[in-house]
PDB file of N, CA and C in Angstrom:
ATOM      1  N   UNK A   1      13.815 -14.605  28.952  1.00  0.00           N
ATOM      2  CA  UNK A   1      13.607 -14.186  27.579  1.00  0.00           C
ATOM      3  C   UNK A   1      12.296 -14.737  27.041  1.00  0.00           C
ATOM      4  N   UNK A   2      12.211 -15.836  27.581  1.00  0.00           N
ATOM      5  CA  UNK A   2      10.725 -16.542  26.823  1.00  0.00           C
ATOM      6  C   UNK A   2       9.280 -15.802  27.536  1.00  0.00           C
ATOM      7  N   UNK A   3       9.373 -15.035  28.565  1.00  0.00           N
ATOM      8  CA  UNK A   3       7.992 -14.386  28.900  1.00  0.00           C
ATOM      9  C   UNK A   3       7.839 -13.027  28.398  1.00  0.00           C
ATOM     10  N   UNK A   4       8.807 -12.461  27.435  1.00  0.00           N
ATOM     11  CA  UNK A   4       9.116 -11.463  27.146  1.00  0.00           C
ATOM     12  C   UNK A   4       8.506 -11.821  25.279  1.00  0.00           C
ATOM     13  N   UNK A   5       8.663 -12.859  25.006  1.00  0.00           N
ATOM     14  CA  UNK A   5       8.669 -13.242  23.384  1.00  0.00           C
ATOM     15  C   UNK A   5       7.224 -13.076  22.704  1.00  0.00           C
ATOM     16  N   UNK A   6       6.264 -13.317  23.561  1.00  0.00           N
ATOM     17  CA  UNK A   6       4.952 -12.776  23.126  1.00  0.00           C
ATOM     18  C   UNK A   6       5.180 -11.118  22.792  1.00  0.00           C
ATOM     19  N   UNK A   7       5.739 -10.456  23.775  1.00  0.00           N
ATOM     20  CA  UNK A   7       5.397  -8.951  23.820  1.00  0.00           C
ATOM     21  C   UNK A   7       6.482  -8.547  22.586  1.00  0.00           C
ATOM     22  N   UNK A   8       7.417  -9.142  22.452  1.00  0.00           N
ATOM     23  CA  UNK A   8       8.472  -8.887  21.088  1.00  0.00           C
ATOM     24  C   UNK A   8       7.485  -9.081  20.353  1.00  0.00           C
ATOM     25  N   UNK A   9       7.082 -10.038  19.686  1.00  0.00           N
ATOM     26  CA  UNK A   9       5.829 -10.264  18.683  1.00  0.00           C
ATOM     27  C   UNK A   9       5.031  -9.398  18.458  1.00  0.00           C
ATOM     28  N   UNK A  10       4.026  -8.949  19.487  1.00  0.00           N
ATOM     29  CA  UNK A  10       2.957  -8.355  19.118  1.00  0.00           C
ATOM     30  C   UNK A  10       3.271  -6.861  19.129  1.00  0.00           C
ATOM     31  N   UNK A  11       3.982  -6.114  19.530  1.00  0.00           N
ATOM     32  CA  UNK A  11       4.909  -5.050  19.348  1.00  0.00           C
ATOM     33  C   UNK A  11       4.820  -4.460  17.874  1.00  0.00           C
ATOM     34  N   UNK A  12       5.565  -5.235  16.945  1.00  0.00           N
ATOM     35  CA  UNK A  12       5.518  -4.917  15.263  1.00  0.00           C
ATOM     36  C   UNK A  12       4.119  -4.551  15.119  1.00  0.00           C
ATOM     37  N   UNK A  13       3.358  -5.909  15.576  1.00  0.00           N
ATOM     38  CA  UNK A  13       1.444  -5.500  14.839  1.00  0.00           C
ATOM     39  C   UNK A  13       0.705  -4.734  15.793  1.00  0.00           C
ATOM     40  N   UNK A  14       0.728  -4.266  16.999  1.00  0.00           N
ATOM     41  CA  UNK A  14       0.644  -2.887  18.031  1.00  0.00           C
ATOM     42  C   UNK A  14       1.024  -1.770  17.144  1.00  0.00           C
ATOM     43  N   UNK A  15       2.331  -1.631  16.290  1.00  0.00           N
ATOM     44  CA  UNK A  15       2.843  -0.157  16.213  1.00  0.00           C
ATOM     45  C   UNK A  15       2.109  -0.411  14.464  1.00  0.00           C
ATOM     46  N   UNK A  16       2.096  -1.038  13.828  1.00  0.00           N
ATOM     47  CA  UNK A  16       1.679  -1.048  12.452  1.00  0.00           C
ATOM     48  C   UNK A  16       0.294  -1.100  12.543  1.00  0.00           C
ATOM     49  N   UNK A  17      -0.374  -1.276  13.874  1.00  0.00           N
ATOM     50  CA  UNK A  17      -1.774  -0.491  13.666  1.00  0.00           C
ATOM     51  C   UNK A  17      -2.229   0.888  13.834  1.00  0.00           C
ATOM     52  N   UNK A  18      -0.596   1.418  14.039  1.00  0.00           N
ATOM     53  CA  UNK A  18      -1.177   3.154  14.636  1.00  0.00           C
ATOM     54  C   UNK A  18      -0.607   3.787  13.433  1.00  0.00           C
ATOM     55  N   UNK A  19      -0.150   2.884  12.280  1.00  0.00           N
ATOM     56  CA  UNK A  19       0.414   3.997  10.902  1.00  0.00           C
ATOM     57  C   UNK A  19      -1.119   3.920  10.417  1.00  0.00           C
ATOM     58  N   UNK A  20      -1.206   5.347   9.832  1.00  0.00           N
ATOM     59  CA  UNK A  20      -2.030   5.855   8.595  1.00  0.00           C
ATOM     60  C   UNK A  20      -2.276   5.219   7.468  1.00  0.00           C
ATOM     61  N   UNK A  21      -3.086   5.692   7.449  1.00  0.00           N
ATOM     62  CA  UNK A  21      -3.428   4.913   5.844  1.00  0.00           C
ATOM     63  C   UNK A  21      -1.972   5.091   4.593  1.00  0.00           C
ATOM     64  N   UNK A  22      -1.964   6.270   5.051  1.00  0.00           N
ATOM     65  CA  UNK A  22      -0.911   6.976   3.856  1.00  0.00           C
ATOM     66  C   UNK A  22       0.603   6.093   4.035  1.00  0.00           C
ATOM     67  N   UNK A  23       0.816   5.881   5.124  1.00  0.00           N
ATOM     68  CA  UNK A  23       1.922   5.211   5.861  1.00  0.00           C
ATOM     69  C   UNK A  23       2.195   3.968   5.220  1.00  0.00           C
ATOM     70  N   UNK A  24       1.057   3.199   5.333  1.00  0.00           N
ATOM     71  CA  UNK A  24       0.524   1.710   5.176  1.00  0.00           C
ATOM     72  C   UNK A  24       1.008   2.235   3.445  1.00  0.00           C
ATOM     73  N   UNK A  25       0.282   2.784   3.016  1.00  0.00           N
ATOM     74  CA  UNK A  25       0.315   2.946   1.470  1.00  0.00           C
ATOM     75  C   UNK A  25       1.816   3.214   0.906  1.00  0.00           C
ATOM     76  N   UNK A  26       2.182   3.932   1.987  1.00  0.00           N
ATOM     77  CA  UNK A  26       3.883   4.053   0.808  1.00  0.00           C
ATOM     78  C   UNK A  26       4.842   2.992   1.543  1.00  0.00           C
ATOM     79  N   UNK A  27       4.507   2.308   2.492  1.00  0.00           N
ATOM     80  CA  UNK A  27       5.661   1.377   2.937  1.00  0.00           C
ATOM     81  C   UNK A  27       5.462  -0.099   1.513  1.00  0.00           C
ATOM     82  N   UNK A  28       4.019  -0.643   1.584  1.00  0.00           N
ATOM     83  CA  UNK A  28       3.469  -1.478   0.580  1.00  0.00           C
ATOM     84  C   UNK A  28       4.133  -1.459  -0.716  1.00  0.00           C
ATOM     85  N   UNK A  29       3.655  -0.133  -1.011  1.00  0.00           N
ATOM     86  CA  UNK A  29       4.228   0.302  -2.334  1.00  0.00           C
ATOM     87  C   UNK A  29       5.976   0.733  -2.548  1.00  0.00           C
ATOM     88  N   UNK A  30       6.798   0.809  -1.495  1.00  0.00           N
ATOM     89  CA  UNK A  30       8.195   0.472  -1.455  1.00  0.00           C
ATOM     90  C   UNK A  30       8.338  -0.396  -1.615  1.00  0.00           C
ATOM     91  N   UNK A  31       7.637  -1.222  -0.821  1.00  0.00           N
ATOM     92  CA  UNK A  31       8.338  -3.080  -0.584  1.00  0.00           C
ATOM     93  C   UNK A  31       7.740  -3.257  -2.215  1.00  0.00           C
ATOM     94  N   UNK A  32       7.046  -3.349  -3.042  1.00  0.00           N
ATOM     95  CA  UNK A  32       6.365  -4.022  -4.392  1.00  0.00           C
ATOM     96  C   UNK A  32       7.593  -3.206  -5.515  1.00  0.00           C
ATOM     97  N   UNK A  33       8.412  -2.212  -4.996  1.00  0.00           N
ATOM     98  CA  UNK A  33      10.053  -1.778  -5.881  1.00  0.00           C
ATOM     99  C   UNK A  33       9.269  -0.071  -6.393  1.00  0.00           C
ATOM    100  N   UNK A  34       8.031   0.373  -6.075  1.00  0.00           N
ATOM    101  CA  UNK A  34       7.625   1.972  -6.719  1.00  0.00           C
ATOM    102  C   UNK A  34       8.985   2.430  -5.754  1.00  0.00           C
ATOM    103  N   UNK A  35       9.775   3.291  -6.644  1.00  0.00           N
ATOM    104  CA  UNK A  35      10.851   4.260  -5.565  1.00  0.00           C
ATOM    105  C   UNK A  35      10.403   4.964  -4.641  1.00  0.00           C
ATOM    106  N   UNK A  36      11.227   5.258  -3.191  1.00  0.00           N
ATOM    107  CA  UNK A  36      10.410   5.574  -2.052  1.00  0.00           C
ATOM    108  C   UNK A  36       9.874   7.191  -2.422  1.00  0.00           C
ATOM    109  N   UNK A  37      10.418   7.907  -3.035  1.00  0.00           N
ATOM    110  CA  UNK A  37       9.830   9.498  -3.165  1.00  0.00           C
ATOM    111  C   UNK A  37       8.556   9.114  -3.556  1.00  0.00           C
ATOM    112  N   UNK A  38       8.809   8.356  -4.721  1.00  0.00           N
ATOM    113  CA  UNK A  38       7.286   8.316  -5.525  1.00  0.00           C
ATOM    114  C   UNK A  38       6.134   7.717  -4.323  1.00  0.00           C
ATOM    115  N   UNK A  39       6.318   6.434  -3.565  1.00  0.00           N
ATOM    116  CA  UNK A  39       5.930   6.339  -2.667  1.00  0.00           C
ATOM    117  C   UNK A  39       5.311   6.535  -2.182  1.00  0.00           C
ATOM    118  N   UNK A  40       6.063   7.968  -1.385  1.00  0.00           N
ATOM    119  CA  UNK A  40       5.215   8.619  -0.396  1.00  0.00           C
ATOM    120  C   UNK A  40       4.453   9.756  -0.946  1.00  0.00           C
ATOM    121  N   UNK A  41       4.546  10.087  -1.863  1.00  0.00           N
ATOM    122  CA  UNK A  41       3.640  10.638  -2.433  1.00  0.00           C
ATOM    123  C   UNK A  41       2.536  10.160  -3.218  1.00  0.00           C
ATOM    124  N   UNK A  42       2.414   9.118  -3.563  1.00  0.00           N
ATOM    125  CA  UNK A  42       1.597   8.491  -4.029  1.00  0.00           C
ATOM    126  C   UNK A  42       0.586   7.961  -2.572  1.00  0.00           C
ATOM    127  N   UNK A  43       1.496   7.328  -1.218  1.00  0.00           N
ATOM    128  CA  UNK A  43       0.965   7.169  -0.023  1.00  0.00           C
ATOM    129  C   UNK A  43       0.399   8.441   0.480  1.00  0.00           C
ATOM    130  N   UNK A  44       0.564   9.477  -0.045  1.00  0.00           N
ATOM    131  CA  UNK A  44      -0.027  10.516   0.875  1.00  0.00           C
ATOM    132  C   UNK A  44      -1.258  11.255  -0.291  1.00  0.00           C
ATOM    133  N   UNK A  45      -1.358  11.269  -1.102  1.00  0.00           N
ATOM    134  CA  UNK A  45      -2.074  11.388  -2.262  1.00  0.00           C
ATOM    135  C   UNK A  45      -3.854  10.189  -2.358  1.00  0.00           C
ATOM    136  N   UNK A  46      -3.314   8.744  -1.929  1.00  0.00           N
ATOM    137  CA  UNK A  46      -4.344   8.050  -2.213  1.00  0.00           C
ATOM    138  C   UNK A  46      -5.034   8.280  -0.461  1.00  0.00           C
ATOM    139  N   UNK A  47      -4.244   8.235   0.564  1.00  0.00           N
ATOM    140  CA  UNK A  47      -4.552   8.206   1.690  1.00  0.00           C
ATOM    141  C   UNK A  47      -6.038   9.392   2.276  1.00  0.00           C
ATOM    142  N   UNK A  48      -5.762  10.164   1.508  1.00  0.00           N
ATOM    143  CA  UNK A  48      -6.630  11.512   1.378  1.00  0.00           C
ATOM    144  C   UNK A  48      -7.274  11.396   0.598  1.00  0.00           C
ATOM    145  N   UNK A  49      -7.764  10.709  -0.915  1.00  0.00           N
ATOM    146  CA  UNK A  49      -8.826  10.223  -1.962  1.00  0.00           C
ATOM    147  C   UNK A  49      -9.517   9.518  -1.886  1.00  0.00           C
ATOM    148  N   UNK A  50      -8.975   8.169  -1.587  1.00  0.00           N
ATOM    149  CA  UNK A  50      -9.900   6.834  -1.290  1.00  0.00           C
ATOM    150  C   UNK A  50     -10.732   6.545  -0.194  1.00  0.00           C
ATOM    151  N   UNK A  51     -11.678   6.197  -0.552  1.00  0.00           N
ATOM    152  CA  UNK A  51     -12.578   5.518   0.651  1.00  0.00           C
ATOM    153  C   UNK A  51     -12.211   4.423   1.295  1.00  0.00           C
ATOM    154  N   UNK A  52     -12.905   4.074   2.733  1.00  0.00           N
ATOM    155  CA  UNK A  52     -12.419   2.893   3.524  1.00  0.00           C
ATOM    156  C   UNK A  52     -12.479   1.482   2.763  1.00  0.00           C
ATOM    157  N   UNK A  53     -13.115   1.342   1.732  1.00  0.00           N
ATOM    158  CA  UNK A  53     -13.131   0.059   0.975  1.00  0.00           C
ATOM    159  C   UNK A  53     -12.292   0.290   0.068  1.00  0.00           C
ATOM    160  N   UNK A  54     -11.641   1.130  -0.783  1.00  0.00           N
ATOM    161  CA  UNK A  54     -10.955   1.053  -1.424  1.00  0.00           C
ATOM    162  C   UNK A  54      -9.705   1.012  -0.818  1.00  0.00           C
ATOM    163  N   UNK A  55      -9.367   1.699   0.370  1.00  0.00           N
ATOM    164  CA  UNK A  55      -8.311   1.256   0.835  1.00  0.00           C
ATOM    165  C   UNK A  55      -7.412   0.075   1.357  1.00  0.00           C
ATOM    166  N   UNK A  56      -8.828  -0.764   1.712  1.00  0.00           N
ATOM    167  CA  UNK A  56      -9.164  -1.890   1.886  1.00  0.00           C
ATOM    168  C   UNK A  56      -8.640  -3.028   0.837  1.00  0.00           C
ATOM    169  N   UNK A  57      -9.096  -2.835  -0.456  1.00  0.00           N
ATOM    170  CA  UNK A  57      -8.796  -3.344  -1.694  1.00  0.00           C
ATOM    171  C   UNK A  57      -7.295  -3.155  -1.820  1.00  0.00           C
ATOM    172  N   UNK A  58      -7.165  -1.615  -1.417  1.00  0.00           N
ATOM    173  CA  UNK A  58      -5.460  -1.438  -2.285  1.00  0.00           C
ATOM    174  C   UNK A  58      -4.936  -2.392  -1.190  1.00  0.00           C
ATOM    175  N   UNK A  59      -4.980  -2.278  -0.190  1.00  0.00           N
ATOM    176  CA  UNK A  59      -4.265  -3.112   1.146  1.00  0.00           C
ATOM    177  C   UNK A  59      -4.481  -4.319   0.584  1.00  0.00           C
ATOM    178  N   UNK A  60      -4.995  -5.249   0.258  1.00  0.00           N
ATOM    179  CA  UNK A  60      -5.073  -6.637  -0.210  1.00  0.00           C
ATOM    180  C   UNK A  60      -4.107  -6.925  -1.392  1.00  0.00           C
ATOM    181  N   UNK A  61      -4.194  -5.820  -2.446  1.00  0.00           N
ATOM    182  CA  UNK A  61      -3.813  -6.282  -3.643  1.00  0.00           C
ATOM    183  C   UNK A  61      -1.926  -5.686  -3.377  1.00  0.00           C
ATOM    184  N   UNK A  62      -1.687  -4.470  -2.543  1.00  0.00           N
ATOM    185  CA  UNK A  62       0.084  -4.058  -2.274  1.00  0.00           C
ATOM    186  C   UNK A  62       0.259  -5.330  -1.473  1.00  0.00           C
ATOM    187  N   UNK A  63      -0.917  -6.199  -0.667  1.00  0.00           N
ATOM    188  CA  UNK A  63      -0.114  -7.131   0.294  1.00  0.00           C
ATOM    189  C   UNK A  63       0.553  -8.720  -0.347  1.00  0.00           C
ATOM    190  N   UNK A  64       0.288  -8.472  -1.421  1.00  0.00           N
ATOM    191  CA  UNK A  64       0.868  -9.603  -2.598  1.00  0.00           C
ATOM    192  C   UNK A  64       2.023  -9.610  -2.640  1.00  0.00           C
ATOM    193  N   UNK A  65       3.181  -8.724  -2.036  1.00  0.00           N
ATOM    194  CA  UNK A  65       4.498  -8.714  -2.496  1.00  0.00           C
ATOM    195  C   UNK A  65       4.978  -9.629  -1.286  1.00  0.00           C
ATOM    196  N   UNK A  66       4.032  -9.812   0.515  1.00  0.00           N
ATOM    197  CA  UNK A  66       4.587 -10.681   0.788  1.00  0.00           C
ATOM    198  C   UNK A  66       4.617 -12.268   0.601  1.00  0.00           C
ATOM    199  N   UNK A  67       3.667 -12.613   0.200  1.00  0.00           N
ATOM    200  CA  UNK A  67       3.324 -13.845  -0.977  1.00  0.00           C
ATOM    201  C   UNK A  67       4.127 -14.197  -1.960  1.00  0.00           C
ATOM    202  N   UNK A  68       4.403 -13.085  -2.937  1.00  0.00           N
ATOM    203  CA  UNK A  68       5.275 -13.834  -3.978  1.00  0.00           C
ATOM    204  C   UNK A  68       6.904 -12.669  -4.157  1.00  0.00           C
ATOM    205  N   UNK A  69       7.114 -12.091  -3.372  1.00  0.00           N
ATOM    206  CA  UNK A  69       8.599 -10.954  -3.373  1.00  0.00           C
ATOM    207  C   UNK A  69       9.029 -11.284  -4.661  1.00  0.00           C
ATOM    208  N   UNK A  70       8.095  -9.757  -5.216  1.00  0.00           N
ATOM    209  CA  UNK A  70       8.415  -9.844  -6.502  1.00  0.00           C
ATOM    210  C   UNK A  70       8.309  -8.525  -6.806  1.00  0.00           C
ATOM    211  N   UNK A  71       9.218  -7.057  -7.638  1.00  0.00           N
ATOM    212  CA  UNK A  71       8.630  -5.973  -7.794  1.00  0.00           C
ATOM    213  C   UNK A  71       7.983  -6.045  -8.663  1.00  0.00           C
ATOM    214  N   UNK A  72       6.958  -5.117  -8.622  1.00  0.00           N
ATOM    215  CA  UNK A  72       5.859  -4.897  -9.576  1.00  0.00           C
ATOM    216  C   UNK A  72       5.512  -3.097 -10.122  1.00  0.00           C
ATOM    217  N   UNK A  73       5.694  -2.881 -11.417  1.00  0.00           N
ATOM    218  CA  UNK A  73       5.573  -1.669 -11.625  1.00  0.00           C
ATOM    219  C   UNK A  73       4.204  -0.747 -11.255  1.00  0.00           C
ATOM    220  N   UNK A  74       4.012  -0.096 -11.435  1.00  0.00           N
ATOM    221  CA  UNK A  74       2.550   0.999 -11.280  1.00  0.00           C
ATOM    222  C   UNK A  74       1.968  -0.001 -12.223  1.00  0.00           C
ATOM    223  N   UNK A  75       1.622   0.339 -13.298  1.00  0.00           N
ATOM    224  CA  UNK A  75       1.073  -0.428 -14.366  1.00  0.00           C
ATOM    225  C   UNK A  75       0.350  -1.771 -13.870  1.00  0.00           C
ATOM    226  N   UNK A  76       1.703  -2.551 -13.511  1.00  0.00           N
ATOM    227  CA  UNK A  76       1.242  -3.986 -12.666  1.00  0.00           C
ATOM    228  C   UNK A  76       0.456  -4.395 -11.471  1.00  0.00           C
ATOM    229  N   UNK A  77       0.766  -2.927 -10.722  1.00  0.00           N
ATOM    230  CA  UNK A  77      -0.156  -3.268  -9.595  1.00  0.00           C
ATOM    231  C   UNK A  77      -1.874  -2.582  -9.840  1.00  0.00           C
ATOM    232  N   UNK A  78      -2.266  -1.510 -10.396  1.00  0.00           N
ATOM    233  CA  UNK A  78      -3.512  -1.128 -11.844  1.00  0.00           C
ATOM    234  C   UNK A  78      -4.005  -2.127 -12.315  1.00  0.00           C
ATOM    235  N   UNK A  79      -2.913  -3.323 -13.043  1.00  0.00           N
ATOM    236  CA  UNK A  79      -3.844  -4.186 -13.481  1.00  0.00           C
ATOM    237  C   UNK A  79      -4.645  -4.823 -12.638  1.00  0.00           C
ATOM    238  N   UNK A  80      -3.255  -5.306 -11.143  1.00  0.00           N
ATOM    239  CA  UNK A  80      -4.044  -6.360 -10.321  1.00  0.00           C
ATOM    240  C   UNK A  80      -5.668  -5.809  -9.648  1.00  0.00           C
ATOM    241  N   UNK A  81      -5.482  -4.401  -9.560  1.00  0.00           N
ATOM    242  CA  UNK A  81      -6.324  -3.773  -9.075  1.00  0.00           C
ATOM    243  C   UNK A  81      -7.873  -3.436  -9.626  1.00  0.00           C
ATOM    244  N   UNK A  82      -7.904  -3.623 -10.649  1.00  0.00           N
ATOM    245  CA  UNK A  82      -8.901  -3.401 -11.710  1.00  0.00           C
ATOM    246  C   UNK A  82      -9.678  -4.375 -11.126  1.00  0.00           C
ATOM    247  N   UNK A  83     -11.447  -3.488 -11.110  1.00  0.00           N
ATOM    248  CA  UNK A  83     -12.067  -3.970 -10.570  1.00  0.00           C
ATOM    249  C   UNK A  83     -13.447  -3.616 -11.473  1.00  0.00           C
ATOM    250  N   UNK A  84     -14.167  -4.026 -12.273  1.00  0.00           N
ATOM    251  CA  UNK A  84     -15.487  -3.461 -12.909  1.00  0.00           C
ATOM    252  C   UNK A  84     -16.457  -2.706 -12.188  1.00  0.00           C
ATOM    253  N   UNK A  85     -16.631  -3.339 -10.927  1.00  0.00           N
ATOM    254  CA  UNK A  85     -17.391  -2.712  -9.477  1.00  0.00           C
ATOM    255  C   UNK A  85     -16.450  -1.509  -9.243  1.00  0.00           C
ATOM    256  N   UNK A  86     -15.501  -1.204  -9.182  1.00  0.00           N
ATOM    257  CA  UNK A  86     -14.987   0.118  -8.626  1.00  0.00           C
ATOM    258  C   UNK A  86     -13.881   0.652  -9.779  1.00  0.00           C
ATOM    259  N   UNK A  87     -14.052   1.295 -10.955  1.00  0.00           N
ATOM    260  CA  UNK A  87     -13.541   1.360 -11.719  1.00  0.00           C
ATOM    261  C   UNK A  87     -12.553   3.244 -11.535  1.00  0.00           C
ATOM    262  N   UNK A  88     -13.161   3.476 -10.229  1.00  0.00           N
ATOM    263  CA  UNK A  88     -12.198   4.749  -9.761  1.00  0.00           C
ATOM    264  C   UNK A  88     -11.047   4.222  -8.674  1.00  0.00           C
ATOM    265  N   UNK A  89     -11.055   3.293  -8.856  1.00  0.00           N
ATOM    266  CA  UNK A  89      -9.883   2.989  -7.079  1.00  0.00           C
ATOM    267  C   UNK A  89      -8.468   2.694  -8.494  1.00  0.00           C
ATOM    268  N   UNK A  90      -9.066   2.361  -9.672  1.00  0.00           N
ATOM    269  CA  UNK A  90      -7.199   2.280 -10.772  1.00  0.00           C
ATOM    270  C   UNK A  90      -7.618   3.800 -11.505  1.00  0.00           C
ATOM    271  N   UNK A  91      -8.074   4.608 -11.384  1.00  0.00           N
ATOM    272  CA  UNK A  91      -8.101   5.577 -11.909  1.00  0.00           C
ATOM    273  C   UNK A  91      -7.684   6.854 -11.035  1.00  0.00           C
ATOM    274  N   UNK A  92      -7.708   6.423  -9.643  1.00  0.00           N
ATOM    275  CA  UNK A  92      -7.152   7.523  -8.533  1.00  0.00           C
ATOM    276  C   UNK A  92      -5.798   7.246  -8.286  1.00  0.00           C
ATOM    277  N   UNK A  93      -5.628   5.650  -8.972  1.00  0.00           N
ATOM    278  CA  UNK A  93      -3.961   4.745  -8.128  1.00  0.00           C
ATOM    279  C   UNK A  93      -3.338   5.904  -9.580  1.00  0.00           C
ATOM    280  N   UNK A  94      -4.088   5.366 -10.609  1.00  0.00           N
ATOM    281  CA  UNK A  94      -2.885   5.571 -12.071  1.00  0.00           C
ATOM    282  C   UNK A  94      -2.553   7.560 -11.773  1.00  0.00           C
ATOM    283  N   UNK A  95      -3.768   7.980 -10.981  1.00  0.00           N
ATOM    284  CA  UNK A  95      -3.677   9.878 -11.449  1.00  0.00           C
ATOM    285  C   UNK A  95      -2.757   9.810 -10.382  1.00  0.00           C
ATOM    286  N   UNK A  96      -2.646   9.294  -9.061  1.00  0.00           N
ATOM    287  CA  UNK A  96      -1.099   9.584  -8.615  1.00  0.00           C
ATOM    288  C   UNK A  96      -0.082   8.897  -9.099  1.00  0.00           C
ATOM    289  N   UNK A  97      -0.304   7.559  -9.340  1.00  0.00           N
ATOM    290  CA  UNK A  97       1.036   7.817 -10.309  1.00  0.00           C
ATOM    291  C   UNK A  97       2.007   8.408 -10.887  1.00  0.00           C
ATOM    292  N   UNK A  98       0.715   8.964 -11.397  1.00  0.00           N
ATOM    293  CA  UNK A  98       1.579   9.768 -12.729  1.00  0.00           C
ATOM    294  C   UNK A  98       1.928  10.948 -12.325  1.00  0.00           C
ATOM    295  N   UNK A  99       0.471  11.698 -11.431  1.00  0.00           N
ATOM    296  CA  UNK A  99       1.079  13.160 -10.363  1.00  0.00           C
ATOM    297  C   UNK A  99       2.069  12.971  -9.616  1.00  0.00           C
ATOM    298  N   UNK A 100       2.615  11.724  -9.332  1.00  0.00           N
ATOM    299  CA  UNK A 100       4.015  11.489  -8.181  1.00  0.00           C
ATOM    300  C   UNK A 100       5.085  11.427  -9.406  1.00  0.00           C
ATOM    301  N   UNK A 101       5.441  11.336 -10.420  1.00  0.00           N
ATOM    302  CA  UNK A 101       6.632  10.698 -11.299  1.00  0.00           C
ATOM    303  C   UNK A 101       7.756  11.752 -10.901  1.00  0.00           C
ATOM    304  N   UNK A 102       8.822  11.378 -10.163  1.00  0.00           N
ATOM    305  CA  UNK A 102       9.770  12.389  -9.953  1.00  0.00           C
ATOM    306  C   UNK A 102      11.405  12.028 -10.599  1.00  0.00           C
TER     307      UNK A 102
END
């Protein structure tokens, strides 16, 4: 079992490098409490808008929920996101938002 325990490990971060952006985006945004419909539409919505740095950004700021497991509304994660330098990456998060509300 113990020469096998590396390959258990790296397995999870092997297969979570072959999800999509969009993927990455609505699993994040499940785990932070957005409901999964909204989710994935919101994951499949920004995945197709944003640029590689902004995706970048959103990936840093959805990866806060494993730090402090805490839900956080749309609103809350906009604020964390607000950036003066990129003042379209909370203006593309908030227009799906609100285009996902189901």
């Amino acid at each position: 079992m113990r020469r096998f325990l590396p390959a258990l490990i790296a397995l999870p971060l092997a297969l979570s490098a072959c999800a999509t952006p969009s993927q990455r985006i609505t699993r994040n945004l499940s785990e932070l409490g957005v409901p999964p419909r909204q989710a994935q539409c919101m994951g499949n919505r920004l995945g197709e808008r944003l640029s590689l740095g902004q995706l970048r950004r959103l990936q840093e700021i959805t990866s806060i929920r494993a730090e402090r497991l805490q839900r956080m509304s749309i609103r809350q994660i906009a604020d964390k996101l607000t950036d003066e330098k990129d003042p379209g990456l909370v203006a593309e998060f908030l227009r799906a938002g609100v285009g996902c509300l189901i």
